[in-house]
C-alpha atoms as a PDB file:
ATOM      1  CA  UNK A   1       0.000   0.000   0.000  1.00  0.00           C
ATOM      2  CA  UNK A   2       0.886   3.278  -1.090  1.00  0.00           C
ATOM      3  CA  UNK A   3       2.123   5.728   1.718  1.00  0.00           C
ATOM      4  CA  UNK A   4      -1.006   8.297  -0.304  1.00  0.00           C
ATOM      5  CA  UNK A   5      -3.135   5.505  -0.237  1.00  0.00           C
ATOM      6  CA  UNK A   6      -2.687   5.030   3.609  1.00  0.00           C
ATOM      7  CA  UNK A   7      -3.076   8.884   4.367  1.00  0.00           C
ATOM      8  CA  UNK A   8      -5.786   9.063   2.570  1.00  0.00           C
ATOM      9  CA  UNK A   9      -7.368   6.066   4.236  1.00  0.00           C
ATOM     10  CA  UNK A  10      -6.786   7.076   7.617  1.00  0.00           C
ATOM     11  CA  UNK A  11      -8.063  10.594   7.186  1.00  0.00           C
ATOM     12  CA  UNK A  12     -10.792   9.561   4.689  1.00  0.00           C
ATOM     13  CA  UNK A  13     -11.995   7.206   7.947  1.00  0.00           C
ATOM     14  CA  UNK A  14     -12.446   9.873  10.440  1.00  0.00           C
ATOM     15  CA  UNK A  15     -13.933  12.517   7.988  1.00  0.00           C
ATOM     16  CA  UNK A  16     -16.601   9.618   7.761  1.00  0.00           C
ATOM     17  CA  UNK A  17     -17.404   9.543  11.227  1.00  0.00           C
ATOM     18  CA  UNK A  18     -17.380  13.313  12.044  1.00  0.00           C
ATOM     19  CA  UNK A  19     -18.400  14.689   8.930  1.00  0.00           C
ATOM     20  CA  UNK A  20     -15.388  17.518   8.834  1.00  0.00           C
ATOM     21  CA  UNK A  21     -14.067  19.652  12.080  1.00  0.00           C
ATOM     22  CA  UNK A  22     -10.574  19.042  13.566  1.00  0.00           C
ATOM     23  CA  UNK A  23     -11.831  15.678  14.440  1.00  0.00           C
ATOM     24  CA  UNK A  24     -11.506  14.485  10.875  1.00  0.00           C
ATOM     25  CA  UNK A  25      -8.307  15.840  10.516  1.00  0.00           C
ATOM     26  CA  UNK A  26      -6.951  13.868  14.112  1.00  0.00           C
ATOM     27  CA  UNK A  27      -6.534  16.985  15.850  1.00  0.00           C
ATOM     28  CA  UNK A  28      -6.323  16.371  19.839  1.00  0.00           C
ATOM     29  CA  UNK A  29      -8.327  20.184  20.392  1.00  0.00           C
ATOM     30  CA  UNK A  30      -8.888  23.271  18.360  1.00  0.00           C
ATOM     31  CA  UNK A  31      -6.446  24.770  20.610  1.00  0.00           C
ATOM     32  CA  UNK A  32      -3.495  22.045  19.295  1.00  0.00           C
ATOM     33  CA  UNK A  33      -4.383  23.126  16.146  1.00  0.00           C
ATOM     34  CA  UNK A  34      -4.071  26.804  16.517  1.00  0.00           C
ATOM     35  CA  UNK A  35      -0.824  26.466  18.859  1.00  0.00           C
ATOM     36  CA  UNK A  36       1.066  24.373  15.816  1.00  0.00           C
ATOM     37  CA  UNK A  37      -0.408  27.383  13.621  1.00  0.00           C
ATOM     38  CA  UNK A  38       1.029  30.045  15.593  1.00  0.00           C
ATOM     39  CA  UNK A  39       3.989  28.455  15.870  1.00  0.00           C
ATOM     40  CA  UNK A  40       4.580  27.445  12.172  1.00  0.00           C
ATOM     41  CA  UNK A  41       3.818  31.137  11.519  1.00  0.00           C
ATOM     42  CA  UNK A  42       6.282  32.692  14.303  1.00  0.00           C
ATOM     43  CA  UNK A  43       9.404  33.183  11.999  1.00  0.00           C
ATOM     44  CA  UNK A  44      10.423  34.870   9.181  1.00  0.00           C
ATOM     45  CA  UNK A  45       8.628  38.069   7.389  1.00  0.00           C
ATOM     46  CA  UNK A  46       5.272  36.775   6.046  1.00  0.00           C
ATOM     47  CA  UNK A  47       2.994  40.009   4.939  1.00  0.00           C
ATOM     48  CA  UNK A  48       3.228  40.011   1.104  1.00  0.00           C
ATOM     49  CA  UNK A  49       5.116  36.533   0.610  1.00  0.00           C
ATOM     50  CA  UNK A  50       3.585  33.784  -1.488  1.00  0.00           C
ATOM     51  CA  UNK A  51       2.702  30.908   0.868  1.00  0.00           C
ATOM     52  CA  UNK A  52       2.260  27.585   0.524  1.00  0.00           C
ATOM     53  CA  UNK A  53       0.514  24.974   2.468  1.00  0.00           C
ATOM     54  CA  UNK A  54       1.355  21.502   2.025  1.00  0.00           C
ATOM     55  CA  UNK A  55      -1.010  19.179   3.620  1.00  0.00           C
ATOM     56  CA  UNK A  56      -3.610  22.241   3.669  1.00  0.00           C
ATOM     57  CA  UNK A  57      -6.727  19.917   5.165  1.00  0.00           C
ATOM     58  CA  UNK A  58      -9.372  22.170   5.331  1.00  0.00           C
ATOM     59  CA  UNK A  59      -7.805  25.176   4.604  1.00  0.00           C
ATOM     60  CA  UNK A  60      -7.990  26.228   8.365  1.00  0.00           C
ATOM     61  CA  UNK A  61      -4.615  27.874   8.453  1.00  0.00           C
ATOM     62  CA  UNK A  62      -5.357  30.289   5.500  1.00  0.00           C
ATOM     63  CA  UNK A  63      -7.520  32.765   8.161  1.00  0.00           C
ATOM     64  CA  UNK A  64      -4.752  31.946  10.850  1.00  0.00           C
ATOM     65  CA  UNK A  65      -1.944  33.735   8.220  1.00  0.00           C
ATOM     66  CA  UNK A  66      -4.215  36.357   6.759  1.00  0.00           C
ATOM     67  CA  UNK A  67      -4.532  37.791  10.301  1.00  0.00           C
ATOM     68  CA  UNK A  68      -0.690  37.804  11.490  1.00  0.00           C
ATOM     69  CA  UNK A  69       0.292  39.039   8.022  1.00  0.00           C
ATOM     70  CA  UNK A  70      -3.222  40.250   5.514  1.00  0.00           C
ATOM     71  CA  UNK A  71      -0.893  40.638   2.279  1.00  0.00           C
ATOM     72  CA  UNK A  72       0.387  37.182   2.500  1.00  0.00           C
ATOM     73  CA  UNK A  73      -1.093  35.160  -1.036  1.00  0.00           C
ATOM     74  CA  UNK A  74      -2.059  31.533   0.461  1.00  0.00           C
ATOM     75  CA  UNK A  75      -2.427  28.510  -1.534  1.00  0.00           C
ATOM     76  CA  UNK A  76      -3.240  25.193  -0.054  1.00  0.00           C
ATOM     77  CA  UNK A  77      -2.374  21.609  -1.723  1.00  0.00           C
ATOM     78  CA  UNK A  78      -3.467  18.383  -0.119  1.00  0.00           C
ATOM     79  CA  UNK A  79      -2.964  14.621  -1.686  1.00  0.00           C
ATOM     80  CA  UNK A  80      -6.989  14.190  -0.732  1.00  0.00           C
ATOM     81  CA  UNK A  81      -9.752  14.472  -2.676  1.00  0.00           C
ATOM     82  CA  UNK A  82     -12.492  15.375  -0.217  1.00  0.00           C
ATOM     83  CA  UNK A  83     -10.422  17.816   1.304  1.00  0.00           C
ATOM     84  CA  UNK A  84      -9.609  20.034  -1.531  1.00  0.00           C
ATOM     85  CA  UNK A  85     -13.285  19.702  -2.580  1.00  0.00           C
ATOM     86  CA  UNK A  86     -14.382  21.053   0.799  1.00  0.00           C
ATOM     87  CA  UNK A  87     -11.929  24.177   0.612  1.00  0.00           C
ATOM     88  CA  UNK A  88     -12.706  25.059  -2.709  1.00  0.00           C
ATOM     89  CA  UNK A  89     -16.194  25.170  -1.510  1.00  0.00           C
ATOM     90  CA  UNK A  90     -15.441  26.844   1.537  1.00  0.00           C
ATOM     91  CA  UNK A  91     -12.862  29.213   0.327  1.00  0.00           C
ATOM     92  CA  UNK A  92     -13.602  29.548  -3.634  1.00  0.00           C
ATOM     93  CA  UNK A  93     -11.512  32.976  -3.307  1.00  0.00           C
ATOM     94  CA  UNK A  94      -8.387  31.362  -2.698  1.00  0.00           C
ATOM     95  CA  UNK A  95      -6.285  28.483  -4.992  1.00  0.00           C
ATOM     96  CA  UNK A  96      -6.425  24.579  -3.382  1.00  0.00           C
ATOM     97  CA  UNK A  97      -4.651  21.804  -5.415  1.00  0.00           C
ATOM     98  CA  UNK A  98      -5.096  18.487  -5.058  1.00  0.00           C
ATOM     99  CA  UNK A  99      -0.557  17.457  -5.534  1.00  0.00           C
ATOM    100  CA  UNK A 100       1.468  15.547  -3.600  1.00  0.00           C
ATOM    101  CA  UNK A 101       5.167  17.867  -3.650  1.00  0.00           C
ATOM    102  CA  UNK A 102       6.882  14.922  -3.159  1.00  0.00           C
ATOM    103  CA  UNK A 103       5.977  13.937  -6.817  1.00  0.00           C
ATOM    104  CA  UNK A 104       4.865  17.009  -8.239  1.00  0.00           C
ATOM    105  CA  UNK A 105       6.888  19.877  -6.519  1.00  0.00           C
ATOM    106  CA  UNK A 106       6.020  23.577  -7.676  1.00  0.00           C
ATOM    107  CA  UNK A 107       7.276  24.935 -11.215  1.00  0.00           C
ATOM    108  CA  UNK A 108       8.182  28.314 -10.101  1.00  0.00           C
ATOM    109  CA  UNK A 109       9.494  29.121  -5.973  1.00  0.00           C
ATOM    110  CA  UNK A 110       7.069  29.922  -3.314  1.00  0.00           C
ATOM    111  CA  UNK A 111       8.360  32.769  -0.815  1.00  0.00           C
ATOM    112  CA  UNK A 112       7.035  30.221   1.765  1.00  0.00           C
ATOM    113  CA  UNK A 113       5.995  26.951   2.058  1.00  0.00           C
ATOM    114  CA  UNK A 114       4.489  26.011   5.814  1.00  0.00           C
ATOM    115  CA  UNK A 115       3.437  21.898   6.376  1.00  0.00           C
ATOM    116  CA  UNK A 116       2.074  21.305   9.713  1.00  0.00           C
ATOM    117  CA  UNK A 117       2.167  17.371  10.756  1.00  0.00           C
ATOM    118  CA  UNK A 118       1.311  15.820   6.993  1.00  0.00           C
ATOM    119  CA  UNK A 119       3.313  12.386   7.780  1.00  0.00           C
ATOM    120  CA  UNK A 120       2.536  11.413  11.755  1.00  0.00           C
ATOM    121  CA  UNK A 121       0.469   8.688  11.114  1.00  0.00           C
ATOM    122  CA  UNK A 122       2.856   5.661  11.231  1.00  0.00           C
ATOM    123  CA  UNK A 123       3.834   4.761   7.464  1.00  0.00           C
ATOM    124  CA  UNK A 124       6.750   2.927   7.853  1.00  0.00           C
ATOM    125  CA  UNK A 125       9.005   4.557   6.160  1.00  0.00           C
ATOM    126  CA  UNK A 126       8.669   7.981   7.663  1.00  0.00           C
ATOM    127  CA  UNK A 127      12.119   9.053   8.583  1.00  0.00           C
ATOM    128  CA  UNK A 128      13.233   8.815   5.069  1.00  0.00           C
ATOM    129  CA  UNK A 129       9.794  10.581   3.706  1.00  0.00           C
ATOM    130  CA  UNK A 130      10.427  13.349   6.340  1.00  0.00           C
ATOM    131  CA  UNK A 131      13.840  13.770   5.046  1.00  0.00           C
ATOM    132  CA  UNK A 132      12.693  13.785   1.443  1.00  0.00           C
ATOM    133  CA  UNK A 133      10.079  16.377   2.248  1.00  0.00           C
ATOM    134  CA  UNK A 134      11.873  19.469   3.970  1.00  0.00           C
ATOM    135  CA  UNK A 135      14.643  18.793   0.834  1.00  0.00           C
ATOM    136  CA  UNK A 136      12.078  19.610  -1.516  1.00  0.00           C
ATOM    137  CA  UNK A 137      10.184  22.630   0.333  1.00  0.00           C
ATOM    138  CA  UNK A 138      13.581  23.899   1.147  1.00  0.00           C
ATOM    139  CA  UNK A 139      14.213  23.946  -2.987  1.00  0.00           C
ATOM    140  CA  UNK A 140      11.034  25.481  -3.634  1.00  0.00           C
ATOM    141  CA  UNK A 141      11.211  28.504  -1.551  1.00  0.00           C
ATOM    142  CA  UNK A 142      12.831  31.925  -1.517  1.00  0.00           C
ATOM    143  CA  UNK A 143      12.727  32.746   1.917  1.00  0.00           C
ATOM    144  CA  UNK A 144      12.233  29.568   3.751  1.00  0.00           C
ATOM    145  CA  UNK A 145      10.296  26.406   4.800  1.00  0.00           C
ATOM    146  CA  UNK A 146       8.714  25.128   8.150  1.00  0.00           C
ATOM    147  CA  UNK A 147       7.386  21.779   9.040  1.00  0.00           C
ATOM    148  CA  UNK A 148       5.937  20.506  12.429  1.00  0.00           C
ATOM    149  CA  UNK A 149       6.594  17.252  13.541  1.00  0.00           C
ATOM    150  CA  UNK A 150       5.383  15.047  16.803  1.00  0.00           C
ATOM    151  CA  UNK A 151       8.231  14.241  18.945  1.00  0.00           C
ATOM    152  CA  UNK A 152       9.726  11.815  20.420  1.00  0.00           C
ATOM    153  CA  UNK A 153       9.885  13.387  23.852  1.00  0.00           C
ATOM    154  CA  UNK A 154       6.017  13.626  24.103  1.00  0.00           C
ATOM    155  CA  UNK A 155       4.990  11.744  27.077  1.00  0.00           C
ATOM    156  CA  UNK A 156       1.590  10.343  25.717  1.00  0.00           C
ATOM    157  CA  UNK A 157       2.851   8.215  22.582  1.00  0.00           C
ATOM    158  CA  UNK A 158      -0.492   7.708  20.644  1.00  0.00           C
ATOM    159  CA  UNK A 159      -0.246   3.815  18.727  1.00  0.00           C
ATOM    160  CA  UNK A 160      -0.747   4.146  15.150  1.00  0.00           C
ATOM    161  CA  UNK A 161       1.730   7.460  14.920  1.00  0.00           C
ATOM    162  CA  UNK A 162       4.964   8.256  14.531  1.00  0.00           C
ATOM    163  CA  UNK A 163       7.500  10.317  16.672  1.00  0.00           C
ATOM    164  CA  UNK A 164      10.347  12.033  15.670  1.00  0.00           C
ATOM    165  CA  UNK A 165      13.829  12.893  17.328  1.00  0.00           C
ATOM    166  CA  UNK A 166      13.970  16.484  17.442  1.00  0.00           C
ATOM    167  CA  UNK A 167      18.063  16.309  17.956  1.00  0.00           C
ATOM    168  CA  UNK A 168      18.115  13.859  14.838  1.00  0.00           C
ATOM    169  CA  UNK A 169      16.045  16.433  12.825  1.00  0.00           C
ATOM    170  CA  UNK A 170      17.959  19.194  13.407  1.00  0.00           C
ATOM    171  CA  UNK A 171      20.976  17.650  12.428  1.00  0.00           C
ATOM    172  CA  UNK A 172      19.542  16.734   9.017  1.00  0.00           C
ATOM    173  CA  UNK A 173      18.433  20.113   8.903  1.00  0.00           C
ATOM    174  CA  UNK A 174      22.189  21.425   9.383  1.00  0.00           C
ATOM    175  CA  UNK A 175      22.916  19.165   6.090  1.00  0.00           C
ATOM    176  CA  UNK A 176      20.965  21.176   4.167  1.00  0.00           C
ATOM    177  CA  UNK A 177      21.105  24.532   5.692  1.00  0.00           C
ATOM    178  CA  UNK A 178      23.134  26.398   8.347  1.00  0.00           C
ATOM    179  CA  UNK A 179      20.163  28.750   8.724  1.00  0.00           C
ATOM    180  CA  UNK A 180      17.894  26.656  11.007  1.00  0.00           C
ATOM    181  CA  UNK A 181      15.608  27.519  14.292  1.00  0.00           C
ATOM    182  CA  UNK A 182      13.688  24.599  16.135  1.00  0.00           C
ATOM    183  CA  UNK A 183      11.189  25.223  18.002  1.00  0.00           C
ATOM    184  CA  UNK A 184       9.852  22.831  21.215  1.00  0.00           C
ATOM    185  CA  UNK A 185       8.020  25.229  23.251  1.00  0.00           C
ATOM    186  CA  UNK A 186       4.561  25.640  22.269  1.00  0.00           C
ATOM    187  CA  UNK A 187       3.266  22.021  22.817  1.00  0.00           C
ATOM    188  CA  UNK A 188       3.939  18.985  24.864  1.00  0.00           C
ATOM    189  CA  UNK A 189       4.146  16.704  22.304  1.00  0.00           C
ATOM    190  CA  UNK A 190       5.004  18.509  18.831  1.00  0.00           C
ATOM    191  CA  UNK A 191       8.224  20.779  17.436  1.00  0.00           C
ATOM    192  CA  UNK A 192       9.022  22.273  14.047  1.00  0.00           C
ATOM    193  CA  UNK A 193      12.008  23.690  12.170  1.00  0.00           C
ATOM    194  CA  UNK A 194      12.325  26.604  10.135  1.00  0.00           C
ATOM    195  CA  UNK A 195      15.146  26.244   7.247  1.00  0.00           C
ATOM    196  CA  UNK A 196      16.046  29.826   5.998  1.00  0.00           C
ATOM    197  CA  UNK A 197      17.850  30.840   2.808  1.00  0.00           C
END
């Protein structure tokens, strides 16, 4: 089974059940959600930038970005279906894809490109996918690229998901950039790095 096919499996399940809301996309609480937005969002000079979301879901980060920076141009891409149907609906002002950059990165650089948690589900190969991923954002950007991760030092290991080392992380990131901030402090069980140009 295809790592899409598993994604889209898993989150295809729980939008069955609840019908959309964080549920559907396995947030914990709205507040998770938001505190992985703000963080994601924390770095770097946003207003005006081109930003990407990779793994968009529902779109839900687009409001979070137009009120920390309003001249920020969002687009959101997600490998599923349903999801991109739902934000086109929702948002028909702004641009949703349905690509998967690991396969299809973008033709021309985004200023940004922001991913928050697309691979936690346990896939078995996510180490190497996670390391595949931040190379490509970090080539299609100007400025820079963000992802959040769930971490290994998280005290309340969830079975079915996978944790990564934040020290192991960062040292990948140093392979591909010197410019690199990690961030652990905004929730118990979740980091992110920033790789700047």
């Amino acid at each position: 089974m295809s790592y899409e096919k598993t994604i889209n499996d898993f989150h295809d399940s729980l939008f069955a059940r609840h019908g959309g809301g964080d549920a559907s996309l396995g947030w914990q609480s709205r507040e998770s959600q938001q505190a992985r937005f703000n963080a994601v969002l924390s770095c770097g000079d946003l207003d005006g930038r081109s930003v990407l979301d990779v793994g968009c879901g529902f779109g839900d980060l687009a409001a979070v970005l137009k009120a920390r920076a309003p001249g920020a141009l969002y687009t959101g891409w997600d490998i599923n279906p349903h999801f991109v149907e739902r934000c086109r609906i929702q948002a028909p002002e702004l641009t949703f894809e349905q690509r998967n950059i690991l396969v299809d990165p973008p033709e021309t650089p985004f200023d940004v490109i922001v991913s928050v948690g697309p691979i936690n589900i346990e896939l078995g190969n996510n180490e190497d996918l996670m390391r595949r991923f931040l190379k490509i954002m970090y080539k299609s950007c100007s400025s820079h690229c963000v992802m959040s991760m769930a971490s290994r030092e998280s005290r309340n290991h969830g079975r079915g998901f996978h944790y990564y080392d934040p020290c192991k992380m960062l040292d990948f990131c140093f392979s591909v950039t010197r410019n690199v901030v990690l961030r652990h402090d905004y929730h118990p069980s979740d980091f992110c790095v920033f790789l700047f140009h």
